[in-house]
C-alpha atoms as a PDB file:
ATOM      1  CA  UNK A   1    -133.678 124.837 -27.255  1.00  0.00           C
ATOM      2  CA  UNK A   2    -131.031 122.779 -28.903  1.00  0.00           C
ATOM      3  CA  UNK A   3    -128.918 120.445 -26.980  1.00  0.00           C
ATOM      4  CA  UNK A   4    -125.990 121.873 -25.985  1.00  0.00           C
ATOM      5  CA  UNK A   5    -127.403 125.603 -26.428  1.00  0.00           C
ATOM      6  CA  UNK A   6    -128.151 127.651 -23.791  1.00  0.00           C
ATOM      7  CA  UNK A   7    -128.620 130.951 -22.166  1.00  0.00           C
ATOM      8  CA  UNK A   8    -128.007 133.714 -19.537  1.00  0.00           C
ATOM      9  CA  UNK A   9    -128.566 137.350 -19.294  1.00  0.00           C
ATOM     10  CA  UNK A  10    -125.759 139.792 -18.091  1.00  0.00           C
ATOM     11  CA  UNK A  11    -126.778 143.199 -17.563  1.00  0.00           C
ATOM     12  CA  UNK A  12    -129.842 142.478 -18.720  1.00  0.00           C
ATOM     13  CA  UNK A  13    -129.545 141.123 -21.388  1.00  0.00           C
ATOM     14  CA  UNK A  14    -129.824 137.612 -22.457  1.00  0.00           C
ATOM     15  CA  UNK A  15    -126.709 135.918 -24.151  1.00  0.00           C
ATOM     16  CA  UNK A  16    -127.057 132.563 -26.830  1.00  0.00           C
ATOM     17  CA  UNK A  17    -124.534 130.120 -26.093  1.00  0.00           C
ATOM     18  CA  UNK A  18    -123.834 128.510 -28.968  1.00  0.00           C
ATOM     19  CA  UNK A  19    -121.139 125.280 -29.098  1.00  0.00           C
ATOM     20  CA  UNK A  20    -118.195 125.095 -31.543  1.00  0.00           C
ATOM     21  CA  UNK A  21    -119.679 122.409 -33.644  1.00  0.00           C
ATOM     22  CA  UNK A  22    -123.023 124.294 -33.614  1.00  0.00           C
ATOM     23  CA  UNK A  23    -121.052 127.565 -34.765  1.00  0.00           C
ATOM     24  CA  UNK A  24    -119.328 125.200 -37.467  1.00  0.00           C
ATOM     25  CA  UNK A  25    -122.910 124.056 -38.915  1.00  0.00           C
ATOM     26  CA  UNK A  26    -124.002 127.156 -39.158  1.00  0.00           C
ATOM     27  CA  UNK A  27    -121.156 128.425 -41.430  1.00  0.00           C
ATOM     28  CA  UNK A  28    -121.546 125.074 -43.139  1.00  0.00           C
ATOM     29  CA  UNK A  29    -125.270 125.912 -43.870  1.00  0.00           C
ATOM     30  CA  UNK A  30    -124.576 129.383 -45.455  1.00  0.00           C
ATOM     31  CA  UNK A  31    -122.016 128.358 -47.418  1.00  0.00           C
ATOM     32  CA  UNK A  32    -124.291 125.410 -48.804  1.00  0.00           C
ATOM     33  CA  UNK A  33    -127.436 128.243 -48.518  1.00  0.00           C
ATOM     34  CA  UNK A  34    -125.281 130.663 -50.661  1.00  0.00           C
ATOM     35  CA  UNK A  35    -124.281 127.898 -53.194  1.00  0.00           C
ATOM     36  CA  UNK A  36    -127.916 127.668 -53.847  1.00  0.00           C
ATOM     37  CA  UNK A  37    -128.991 131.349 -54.030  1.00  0.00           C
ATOM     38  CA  UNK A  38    -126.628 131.673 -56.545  1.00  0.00           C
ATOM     39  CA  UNK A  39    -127.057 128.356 -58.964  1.00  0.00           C
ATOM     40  CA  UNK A  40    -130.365 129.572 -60.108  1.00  0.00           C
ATOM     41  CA  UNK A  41    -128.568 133.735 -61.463  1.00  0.00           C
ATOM     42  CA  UNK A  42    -125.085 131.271 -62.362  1.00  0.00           C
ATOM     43  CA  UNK A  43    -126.854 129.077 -64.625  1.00  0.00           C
ATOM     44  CA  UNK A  44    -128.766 132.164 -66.751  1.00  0.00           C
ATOM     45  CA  UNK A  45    -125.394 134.131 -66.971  1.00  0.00           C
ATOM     46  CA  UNK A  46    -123.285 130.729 -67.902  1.00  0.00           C
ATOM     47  CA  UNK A  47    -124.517 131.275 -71.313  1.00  0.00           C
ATOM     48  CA  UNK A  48    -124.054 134.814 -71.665  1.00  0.00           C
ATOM     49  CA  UNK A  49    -120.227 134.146 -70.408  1.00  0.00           C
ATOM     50  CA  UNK A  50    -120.842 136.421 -67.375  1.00  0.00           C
ATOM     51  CA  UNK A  51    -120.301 135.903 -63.578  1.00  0.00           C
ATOM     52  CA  UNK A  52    -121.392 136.444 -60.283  1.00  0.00           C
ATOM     53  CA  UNK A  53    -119.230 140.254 -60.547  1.00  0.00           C
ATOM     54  CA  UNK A  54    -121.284 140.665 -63.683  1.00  0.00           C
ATOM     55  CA  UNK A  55    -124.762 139.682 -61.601  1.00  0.00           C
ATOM     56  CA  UNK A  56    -123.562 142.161 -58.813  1.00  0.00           C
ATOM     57  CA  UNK A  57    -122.795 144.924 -61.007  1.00  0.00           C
ATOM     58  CA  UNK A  58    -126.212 145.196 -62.313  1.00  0.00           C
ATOM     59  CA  UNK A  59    -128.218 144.228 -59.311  1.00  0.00           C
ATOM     60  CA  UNK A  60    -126.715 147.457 -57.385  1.00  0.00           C
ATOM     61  CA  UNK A  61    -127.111 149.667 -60.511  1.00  0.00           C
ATOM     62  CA  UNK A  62    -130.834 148.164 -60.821  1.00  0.00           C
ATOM     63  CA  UNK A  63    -131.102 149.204 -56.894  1.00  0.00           C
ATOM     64  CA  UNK A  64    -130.070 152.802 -57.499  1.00  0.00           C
ATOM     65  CA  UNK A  65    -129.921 153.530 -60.893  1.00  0.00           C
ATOM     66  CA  UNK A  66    -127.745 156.808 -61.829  1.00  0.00           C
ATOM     67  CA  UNK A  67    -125.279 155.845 -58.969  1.00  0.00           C
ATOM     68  CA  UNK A  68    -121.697 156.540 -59.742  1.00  0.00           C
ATOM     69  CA  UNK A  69    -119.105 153.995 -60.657  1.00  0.00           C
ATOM     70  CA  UNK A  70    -116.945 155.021 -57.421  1.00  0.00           C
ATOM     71  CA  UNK A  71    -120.384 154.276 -55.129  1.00  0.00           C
ATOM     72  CA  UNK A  72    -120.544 151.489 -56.726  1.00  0.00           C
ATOM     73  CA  UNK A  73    -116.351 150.762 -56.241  1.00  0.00           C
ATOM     74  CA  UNK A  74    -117.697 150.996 -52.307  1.00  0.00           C
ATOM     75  CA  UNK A  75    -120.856 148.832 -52.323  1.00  0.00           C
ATOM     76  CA  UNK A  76    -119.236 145.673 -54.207  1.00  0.00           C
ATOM     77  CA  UNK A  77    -115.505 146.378 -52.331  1.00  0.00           C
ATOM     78  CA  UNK A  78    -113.521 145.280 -55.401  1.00  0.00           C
ATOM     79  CA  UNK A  79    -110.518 146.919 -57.379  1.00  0.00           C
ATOM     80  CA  UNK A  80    -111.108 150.002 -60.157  1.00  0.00           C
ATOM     81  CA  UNK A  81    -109.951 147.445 -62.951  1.00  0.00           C
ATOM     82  CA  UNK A  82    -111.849 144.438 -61.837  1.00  0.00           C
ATOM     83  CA  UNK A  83    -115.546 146.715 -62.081  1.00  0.00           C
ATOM     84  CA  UNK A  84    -113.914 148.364 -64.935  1.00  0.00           C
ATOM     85  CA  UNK A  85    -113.306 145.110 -66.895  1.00  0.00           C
ATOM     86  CA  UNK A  86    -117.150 144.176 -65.682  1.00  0.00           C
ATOM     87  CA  UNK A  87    -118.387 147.267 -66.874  1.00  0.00           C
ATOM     88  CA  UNK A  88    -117.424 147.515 -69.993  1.00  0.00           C
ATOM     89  CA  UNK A  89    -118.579 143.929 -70.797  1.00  0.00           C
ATOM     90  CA  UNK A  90    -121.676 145.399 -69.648  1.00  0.00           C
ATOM     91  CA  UNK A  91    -121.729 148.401 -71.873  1.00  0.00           C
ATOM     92  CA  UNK A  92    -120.202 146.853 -74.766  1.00  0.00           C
ATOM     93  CA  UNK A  93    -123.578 144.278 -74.317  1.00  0.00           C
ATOM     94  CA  UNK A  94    -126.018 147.289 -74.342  1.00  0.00           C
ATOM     95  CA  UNK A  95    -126.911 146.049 -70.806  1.00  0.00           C
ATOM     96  CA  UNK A  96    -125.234 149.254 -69.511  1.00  0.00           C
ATOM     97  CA  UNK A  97    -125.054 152.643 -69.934  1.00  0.00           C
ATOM     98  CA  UNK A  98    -122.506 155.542 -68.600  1.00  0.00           C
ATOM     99  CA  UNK A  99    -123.057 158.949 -68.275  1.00  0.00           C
ATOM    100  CA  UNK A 100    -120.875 161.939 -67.615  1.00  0.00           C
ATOM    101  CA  UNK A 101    -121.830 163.059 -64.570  1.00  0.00           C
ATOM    102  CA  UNK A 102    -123.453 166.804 -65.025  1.00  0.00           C
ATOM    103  CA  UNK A 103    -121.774 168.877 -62.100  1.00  0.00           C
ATOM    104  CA  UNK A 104    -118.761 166.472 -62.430  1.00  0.00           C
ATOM    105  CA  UNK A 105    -117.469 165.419 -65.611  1.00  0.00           C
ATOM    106  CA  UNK A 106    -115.172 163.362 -63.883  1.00  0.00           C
ATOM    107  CA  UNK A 107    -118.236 160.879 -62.694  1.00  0.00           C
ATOM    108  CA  UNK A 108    -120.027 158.301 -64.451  1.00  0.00           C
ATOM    109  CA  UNK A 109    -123.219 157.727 -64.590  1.00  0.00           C
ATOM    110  CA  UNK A 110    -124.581 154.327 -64.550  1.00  0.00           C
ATOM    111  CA  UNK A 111    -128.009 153.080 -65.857  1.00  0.00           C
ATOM    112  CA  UNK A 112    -129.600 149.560 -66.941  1.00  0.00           C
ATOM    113  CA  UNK A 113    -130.615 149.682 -70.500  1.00  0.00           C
ATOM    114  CA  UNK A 114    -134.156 148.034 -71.424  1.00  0.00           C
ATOM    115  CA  UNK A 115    -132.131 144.831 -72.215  1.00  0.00           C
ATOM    116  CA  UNK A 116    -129.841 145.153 -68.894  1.00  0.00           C
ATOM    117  CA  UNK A 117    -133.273 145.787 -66.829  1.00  0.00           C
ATOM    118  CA  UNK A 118    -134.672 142.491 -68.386  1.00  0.00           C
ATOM    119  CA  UNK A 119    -131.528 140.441 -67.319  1.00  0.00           C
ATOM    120  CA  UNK A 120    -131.610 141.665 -63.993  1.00  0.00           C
ATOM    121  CA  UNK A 121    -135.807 140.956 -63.728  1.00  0.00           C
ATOM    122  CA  UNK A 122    -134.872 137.440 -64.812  1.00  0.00           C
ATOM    123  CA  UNK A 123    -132.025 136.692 -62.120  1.00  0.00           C
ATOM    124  CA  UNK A 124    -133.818 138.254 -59.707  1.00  0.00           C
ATOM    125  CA  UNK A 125    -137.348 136.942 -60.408  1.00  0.00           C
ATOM    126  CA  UNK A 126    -135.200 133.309 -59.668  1.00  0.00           C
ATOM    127  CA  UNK A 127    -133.310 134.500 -56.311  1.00  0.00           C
ATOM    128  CA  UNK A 128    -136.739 135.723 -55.083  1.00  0.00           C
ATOM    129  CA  UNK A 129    -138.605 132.420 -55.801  1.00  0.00           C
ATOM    130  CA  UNK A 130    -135.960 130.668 -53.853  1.00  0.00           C
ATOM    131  CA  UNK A 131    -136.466 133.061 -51.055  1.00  0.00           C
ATOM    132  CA  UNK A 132    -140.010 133.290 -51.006  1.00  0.00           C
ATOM    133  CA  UNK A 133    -139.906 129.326 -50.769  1.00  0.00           C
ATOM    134  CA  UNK A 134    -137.740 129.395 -47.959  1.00  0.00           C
ATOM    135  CA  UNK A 135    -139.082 132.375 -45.984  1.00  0.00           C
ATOM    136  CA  UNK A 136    -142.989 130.468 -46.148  1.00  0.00           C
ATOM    137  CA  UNK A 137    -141.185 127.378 -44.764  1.00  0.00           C
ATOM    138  CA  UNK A 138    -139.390 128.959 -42.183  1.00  0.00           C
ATOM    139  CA  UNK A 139    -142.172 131.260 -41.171  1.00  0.00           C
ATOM    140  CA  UNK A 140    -142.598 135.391 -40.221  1.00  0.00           C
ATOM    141  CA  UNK A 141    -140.609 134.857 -36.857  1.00  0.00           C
ATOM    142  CA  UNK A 142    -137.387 132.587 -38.720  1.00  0.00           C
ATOM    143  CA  UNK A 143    -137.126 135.936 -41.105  1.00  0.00           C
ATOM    144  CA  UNK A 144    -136.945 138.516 -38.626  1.00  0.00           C
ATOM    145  CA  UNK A 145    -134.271 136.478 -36.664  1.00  0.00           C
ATOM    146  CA  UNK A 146    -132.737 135.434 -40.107  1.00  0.00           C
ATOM    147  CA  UNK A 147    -132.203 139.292 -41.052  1.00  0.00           C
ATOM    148  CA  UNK A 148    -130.755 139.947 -37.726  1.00  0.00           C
ATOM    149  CA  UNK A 149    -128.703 137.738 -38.061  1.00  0.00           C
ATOM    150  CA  UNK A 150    -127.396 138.318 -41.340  1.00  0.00           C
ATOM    151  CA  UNK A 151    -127.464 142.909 -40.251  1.00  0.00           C
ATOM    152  CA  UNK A 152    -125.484 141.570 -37.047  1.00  0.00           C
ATOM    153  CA  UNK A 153    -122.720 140.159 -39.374  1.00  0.00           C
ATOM    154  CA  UNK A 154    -122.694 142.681 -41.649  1.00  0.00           C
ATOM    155  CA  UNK A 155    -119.231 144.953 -40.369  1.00  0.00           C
ATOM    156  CA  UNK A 156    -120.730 148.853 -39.417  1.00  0.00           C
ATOM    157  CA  UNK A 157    -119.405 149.865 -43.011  1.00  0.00           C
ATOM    158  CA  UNK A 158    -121.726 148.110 -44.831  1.00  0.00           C
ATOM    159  CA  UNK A 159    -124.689 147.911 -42.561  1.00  0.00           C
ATOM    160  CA  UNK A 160    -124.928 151.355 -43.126  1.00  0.00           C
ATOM    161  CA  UNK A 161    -124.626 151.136 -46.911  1.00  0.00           C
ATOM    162  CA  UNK A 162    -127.169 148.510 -46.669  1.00  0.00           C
ATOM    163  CA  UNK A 163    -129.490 150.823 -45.139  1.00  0.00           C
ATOM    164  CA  UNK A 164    -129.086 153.640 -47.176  1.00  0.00           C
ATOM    165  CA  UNK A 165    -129.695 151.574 -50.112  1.00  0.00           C
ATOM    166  CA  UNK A 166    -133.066 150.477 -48.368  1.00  0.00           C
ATOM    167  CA  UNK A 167    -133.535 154.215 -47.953  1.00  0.00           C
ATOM    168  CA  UNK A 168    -132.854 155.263 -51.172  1.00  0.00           C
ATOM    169  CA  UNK A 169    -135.746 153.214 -52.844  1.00  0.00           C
END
């Protein structure tokens, strides 16, 4: 156990005491981690003049293709005109298409074209290298605590839009 780290168990259950400055390098080390997770996706959009919304946009359409634009309004938590201004970057790109919904006509629709499904392979094909790198040096027992972790920060909201995305495939 680290210096300075330490345990107990109330009720049962055993609590990590973690210090300050040991809290503080942790947030240090995700902000650095997520700096890195996204250089490799930043540097292939750069040229198209696209940004990390863009990336978002059609990584959760890629995830569940046909979902509406107000789903998708709740997954990425930004404004109607900041995913509208994405989207039709998208669409005017051929990366996207829209759809009126069929019960609704009021929906949209969203789908990855064959070009927007070949973008997304390519970021994603980089982000999972990255991973995969870091998962085999950390080892099986560092990812299941590592995905704890990250489910354990997630606020109830999205933990269980997480999961139903994991359901939905």
């Amino acid at each position: 156990m680290a210096e300075g780290q330490g345990t107990s168990t109330v009720g049962g259950q055993a609590l990590l005491y973690l210090t300050d400055e040991q809290l503080r390098q942790g947030i240090e080390a995700m902000f650095f981690a997520y700096r890195g997770f996204t250089a490799d996706p930043d540097r292939i959009l750069e040229g198209m003049s696209y940004g990390r919304a863009h990336h978002r946009a059609i990584h959760f359409i890629h995830c569940a293709p046909g979902t509406t634009v107000n789903n998708l309004l709740a997954i990425l938590g930004v404004t109607k005109q900041s995913l509208n201004r994405v989207l039709r970057t998208l669409i005017e790109d051929g990366l996207v298409e829209s759809h009126v919904g069929r019960s609704d006509k009021r929906e949209r629709h969203l789908t990855l074209t064959e070009a927007g499904r070949a973008l997304e392979q390519q970021l994603s094909d980089a982000q999972r290298a990255r991973m995969r790198d870091a998962y085999r040096k950390a080892g099986p027992e560092a990812v299941a605590g590592f995905k704890t972790v990250l489910e354990a920060m997630m606020d109830e909201d999205m933990r269980r839009a997480y999961h139903a995305l994991r359901e939905g495939r």
